[in-house]
Protein backbone atom coordinates (compact mmCIF):
# COMPACT_ATOMS: atom_id res chain seq x y z
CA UNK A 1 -24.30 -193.79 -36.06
CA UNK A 2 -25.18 -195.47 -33.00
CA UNK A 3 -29.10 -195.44 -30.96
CA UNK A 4 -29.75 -197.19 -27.77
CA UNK A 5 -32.85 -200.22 -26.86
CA UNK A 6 -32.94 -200.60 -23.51
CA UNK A 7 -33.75 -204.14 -22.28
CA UNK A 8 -36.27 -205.38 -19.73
CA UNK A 9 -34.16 -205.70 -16.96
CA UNK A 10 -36.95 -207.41 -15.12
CA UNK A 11 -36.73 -210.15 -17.82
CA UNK A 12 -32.82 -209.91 -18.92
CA UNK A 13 -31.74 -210.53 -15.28
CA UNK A 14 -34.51 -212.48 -13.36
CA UNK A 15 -32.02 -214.86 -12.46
CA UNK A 16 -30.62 -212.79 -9.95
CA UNK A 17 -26.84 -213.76 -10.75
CA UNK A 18 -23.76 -211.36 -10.58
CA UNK A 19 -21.40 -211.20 -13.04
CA UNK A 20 -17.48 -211.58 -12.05
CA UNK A 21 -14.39 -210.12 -13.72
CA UNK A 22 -11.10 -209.78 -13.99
CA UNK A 23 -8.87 -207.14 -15.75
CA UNK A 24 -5.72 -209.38 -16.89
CA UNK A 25 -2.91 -206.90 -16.19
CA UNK A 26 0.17 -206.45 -14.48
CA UNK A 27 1.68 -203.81 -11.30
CA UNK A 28 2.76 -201.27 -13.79
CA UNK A 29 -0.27 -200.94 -15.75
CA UNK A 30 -1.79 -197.80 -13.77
CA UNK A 31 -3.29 -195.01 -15.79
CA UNK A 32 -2.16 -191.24 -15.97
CA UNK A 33 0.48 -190.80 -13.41
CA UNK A 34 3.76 -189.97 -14.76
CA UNK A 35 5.75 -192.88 -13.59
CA UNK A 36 3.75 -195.32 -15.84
CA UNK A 37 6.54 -196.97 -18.15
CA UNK A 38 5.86 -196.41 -21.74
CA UNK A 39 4.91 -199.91 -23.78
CA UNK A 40 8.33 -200.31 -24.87
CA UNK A 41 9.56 -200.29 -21.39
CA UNK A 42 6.97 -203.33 -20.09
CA UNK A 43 9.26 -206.28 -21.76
CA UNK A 44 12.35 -205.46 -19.01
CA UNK A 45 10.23 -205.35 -15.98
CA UNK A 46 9.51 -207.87 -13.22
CA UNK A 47 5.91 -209.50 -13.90
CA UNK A 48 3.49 -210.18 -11.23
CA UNK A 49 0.59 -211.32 -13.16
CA UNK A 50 1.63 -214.89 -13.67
CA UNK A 51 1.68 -216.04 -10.25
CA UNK A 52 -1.33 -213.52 -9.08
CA UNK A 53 -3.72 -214.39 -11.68
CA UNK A 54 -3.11 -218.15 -11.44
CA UNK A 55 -3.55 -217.74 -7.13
CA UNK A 56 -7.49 -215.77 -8.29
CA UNK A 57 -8.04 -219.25 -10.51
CA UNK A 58 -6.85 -221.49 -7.44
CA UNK A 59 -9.71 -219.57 -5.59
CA UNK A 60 -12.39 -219.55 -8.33
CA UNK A 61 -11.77 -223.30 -8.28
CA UNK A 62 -12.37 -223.53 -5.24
CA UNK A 63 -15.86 -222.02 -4.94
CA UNK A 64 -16.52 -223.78 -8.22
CA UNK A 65 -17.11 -220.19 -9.89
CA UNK A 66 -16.93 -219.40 -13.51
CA UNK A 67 -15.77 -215.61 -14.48
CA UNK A 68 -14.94 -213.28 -17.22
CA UNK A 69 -11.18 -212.73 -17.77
CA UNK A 70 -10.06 -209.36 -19.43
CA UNK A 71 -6.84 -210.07 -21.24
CA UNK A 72 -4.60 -207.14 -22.39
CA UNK A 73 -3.18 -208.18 -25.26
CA UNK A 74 -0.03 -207.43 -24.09
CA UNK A 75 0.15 -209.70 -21.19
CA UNK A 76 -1.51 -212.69 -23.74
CA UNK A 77 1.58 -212.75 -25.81
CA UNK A 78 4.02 -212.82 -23.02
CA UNK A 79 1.83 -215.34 -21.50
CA UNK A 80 0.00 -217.27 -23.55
CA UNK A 81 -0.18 -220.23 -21.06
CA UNK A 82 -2.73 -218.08 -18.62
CA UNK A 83 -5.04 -217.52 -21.55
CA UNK A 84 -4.94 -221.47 -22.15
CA UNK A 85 -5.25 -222.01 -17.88
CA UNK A 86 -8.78 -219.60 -17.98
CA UNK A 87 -10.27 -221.26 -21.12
CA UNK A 88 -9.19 -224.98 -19.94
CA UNK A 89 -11.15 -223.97 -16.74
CA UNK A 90 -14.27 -222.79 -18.26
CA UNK A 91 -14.02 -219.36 -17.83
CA UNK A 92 -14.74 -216.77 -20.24
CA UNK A 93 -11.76 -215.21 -22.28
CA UNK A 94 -12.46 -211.44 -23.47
CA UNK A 95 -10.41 -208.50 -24.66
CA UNK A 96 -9.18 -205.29 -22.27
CA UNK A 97 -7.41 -204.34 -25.87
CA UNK A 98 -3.50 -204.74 -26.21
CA UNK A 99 -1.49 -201.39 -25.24
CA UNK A 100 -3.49 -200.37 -22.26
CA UNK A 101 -4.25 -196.65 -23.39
CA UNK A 102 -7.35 -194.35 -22.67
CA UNK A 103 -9.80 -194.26 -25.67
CA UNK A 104 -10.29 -190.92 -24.92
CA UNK A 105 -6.31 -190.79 -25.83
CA UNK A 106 -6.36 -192.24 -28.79
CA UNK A 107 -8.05 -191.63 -32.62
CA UNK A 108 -11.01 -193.88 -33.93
CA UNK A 109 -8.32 -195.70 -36.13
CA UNK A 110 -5.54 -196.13 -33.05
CA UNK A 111 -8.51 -197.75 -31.00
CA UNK A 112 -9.98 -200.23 -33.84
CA UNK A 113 -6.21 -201.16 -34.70
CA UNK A 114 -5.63 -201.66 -31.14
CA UNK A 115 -9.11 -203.77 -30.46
CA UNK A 116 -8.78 -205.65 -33.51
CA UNK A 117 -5.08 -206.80 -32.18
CA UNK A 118 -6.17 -208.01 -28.79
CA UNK A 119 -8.80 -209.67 -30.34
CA UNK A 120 -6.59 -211.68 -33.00
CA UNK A 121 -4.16 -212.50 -30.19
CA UNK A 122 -6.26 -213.64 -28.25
CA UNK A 123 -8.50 -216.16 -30.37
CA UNK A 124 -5.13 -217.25 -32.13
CA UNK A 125 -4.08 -219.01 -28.41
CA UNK A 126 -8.14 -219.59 -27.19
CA UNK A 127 -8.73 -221.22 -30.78
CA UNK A 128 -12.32 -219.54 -30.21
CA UNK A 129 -14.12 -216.46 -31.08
CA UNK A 130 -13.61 -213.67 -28.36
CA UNK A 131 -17.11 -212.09 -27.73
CA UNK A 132 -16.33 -209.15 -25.04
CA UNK A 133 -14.53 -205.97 -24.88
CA UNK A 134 -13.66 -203.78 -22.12
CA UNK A 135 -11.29 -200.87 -22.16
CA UNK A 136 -8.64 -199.78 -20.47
CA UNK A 137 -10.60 -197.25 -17.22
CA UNK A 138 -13.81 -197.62 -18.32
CA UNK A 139 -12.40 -194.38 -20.41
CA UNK A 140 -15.79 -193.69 -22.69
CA UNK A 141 -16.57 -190.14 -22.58
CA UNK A 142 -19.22 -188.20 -24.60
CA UNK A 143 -16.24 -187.12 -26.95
CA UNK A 144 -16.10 -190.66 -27.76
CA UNK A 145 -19.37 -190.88 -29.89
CA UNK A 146 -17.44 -193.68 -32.46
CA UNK A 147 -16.25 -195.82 -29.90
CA UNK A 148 -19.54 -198.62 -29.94
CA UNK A 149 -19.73 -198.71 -33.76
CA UNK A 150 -15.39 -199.27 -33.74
CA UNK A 151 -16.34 -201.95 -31.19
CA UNK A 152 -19.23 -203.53 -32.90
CA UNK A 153 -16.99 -203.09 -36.23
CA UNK A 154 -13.64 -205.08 -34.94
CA UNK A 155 -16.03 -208.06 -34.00
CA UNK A 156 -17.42 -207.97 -30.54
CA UNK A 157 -20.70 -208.83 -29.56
CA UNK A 158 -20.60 -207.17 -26.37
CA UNK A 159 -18.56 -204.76 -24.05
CA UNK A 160 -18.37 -203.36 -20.42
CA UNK A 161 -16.21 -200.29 -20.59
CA UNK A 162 -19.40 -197.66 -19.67
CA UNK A 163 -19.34 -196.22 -16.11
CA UNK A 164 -22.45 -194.41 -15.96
CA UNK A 165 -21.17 -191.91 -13.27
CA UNK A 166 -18.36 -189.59 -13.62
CA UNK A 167 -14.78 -190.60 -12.24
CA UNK A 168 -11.50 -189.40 -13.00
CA UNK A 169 -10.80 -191.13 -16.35
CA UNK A 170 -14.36 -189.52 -17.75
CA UNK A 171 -17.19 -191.93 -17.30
CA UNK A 172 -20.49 -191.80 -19.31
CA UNK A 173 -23.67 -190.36 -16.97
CA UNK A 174 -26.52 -191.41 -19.70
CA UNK A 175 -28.64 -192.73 -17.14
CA UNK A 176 -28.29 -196.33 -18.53
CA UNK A 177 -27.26 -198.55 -15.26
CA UNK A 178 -29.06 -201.78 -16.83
CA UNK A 179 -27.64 -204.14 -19.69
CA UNK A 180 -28.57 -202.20 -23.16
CA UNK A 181 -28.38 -202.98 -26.64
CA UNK A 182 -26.37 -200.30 -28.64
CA UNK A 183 -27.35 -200.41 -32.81
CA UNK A 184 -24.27 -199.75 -35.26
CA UNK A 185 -23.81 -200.33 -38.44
CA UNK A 186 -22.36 -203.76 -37.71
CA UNK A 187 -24.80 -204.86 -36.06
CA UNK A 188 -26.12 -204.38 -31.95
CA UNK A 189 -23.72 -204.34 -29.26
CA UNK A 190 -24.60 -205.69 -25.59
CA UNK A 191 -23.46 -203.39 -23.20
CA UNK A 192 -23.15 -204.40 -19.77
CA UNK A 193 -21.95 -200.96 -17.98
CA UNK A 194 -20.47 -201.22 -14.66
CA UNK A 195 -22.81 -201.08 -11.56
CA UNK A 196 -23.74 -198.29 -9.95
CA UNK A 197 -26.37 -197.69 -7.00
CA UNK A 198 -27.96 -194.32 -6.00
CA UNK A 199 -27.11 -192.97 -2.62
CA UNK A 200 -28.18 -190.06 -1.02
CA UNK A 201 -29.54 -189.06 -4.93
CA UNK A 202 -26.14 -189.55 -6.65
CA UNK A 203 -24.94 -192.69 -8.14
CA UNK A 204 -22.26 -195.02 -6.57
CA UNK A 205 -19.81 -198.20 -7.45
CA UNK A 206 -18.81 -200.36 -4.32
CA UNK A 207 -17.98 -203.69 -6.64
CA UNK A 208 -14.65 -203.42 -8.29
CA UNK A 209 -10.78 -201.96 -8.24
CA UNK A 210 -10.58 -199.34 -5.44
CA UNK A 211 -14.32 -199.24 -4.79
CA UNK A 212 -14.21 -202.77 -3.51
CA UNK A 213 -10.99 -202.15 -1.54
CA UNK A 214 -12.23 -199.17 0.05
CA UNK A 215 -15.57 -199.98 1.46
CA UNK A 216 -16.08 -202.35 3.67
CA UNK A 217 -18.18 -206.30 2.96
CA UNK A 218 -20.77 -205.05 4.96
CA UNK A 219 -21.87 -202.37 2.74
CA UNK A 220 -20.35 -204.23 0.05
CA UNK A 221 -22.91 -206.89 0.36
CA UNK A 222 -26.02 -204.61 1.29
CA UNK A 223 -25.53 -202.34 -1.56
CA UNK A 224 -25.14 -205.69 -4.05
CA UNK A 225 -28.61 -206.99 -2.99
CA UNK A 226 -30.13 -203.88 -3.61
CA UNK A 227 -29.39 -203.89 -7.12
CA UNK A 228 -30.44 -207.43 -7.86
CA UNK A 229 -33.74 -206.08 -5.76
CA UNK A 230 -33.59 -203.17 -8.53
CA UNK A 231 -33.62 -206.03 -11.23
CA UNK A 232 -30.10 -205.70 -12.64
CA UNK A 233 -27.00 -207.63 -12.21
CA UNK A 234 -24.14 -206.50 -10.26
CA UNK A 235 -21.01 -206.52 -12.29
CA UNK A 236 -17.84 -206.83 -9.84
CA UNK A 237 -13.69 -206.80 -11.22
CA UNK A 238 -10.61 -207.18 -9.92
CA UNK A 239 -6.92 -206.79 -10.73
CA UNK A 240 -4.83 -210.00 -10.14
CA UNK A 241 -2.17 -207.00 -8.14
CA UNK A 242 -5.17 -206.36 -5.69
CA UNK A 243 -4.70 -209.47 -4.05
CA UNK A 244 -0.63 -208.71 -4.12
CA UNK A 245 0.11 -206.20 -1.49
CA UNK A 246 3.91 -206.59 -1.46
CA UNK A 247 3.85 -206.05 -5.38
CA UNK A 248 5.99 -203.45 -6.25
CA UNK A 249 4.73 -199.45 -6.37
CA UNK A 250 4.71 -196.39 -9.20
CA UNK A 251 5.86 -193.37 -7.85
CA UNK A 252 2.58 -191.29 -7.65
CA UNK A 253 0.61 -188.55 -5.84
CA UNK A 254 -0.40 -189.00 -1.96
CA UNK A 255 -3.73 -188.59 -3.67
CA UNK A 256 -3.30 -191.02 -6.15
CA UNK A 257 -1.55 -193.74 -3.67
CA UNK A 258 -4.17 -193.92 -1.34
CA UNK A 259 -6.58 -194.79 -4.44
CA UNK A 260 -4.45 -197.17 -6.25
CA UNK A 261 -2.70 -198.90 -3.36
CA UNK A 262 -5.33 -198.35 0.04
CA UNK A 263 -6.31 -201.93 1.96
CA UNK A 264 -4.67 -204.64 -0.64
CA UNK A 265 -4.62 -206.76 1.92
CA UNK A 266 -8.60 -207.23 2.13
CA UNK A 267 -8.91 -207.64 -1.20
CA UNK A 268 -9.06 -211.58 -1.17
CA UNK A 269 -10.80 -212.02 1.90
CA UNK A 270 -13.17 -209.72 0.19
CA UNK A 271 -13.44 -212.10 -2.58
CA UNK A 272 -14.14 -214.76 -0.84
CA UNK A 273 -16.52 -213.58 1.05
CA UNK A 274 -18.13 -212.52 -2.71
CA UNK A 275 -17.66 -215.99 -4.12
CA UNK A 276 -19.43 -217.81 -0.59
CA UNK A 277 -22.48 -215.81 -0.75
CA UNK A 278 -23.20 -214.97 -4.19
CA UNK A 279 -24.43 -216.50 -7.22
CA UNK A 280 -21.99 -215.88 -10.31
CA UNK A 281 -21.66 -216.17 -14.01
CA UNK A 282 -20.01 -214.81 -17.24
CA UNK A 283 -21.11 -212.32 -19.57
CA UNK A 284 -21.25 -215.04 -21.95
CA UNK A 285 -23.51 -217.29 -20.44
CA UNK A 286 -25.43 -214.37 -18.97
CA UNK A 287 -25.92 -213.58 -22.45
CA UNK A 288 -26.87 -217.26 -23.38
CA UNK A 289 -29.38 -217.69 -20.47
CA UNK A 290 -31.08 -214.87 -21.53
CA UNK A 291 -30.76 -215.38 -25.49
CA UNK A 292 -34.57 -215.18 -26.55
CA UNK A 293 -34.03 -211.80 -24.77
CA UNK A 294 -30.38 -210.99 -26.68
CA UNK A 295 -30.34 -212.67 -29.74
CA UNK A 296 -33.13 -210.75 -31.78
CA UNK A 297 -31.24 -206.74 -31.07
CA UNK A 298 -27.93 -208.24 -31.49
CA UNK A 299 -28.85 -210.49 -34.76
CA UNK A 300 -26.30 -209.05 -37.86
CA UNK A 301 -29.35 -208.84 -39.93
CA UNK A 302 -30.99 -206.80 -37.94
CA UNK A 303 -29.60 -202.51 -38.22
CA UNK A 304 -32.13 -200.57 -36.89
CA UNK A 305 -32.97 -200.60 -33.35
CA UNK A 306 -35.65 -197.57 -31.64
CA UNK A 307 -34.18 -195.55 -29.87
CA UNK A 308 -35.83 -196.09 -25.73
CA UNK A 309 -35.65 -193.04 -23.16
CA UNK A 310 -32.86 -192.75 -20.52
CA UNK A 311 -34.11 -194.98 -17.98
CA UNK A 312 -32.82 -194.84 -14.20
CA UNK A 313 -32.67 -197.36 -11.63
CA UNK A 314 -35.01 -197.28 -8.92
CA UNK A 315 -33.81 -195.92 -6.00
């Protein structure tokens, strides 16, 4: 069983810093459209992620910016050196699982096989504990009730898989928009959900994947400073294909292509524009900065947590 404490966001983020992220994954990793090879199929195709991901750590260099980096397991094995390149550069490895599937797609037992995998891979070419865990579409639903304890369970101290508004792979709309400490049976689990903002009464992402694409900076940027305003941190991610736009295309829906593939070629400019004007960190050293606040719901000893109200950001 899992029950929710809800941190002080005005104490948990008073630093004002966003967090930055990238899902590690290649072209062909796009969720539910037909085309998608199956796993077996990944080994033959042309990769992209080697030379995109390495061009994203050029530019974090450059602004001297630390971030999260998702690995799917997958793409760790074939490339173990990009692993090594993030971790020799100070930023934070973390786990986007190995086969790239929907938890809402797979059993409890498929998921913690598939978590614990990534995680193994991952620390076996880091030579370091792996901390976060994010899954493939932010895919936690309500019919996913076991997924924080399987988390918690295969090791991780914190994730950032919620989307706490409803999208097309599911989304969880529990009202929690701040960082929250989930209790399990392993122990608490950090969750960092991805940002949202309210608009016009209904709640909004502008900071990652399509969102970020789509929008303009302007807004971009207005809608980032009024969450730190709201107390919380704004979570952004990338894909290393967003800053690719002659990578090669799925077959999909008109619908579909306008989501996965519209303005590619902002998306660095975007990101630089990101990197120039905000402050950013991991979600490991966001989690270290703010340990006193952490450490004492996600201590192993400590199993049960009370359970807080929904709480909504301020509008």
């Amino acid at each position: 069983m899992s029950s929710f404490l809800t941190l002080d966001s005005q104490l948990s983020t008073a630093s004002g810093k966003c967090i930055f992220s990238v899902d590690v994954e290649d072209w062909f990793h796009i969720l539910s459209v037909p085309s998608t090879p199956a796993l077996s199929q990944w080994d033959a195709l042309p990769s992209r992620v080697e030379r995109n991901f390495l061009a994203l750590l050029e530019l974090f260099s450059e602004f001297r910016v630390h971030v999260t980096c998702f690995f799917l397991g997958w793409v760790a094995k074939r490339f173990p050196h990009l692993v090594r390149a993030a971790a020799r550069e100070g930023h934070e490895v973390a786990s986007h699982g190995y086969a790239h599937k929907l938890v809402y797609e797979m059993t409890p037992d498929e998921f913690y096989q598939d978590a614990v995998r990534s995680k193994k891979i991952l620390e076996d070419i880091a030579g370091h504990p792996i901390l976060g865990y994010r899954s493939s579409g932010f895919s936690i639903t309500e019919k996913t009730p076991w997924f924080f304890e399987s988390v918690a369970q295969a090791g991780y101290r914190y994730d950032s898989s919620v989307f706490p508004a409803a999208r097309e792979h599911g989304g969880l709309e529990n009202g929690r928009c701040a960082p929250y400490v989930v209790a399990t049976d392993s122990g608490g689990l950090v969750e960092f959900p991805l940002t949202v903002t309210r608009v016009l009464g209904q709640p909004m992402c502008f900071f990652g994947g399509g969102y970020l694409r789509l929008f303009p900076f302007s807004l971009m940027r207005r809608m980032a400073l009024k969450v730190l305003r709201e107390g919380r941190p704004v979570v952004f991610y990338v894909h290393p294909r967003e800053i690719d736009p002659d990578h090669p295309r799925l077959p999909m829906s008109l619908r579909r292509e306008f989501k996965t593939y519209v303005n590619l070629k902002t998306t660095e400019a975007k990101i630089r524009h990101l990197l120039a004007e905000f402050e950013f960190t991991t979600f490991q050293q966001f989690m270290e900065d703010n340990a006193e606040q952490f450490a004492p719901a996600t201590g192993r000893q400590q199993r049960h947590l009370i359970r807080s109200p929904e709480v909504r950001p301020a509008s």
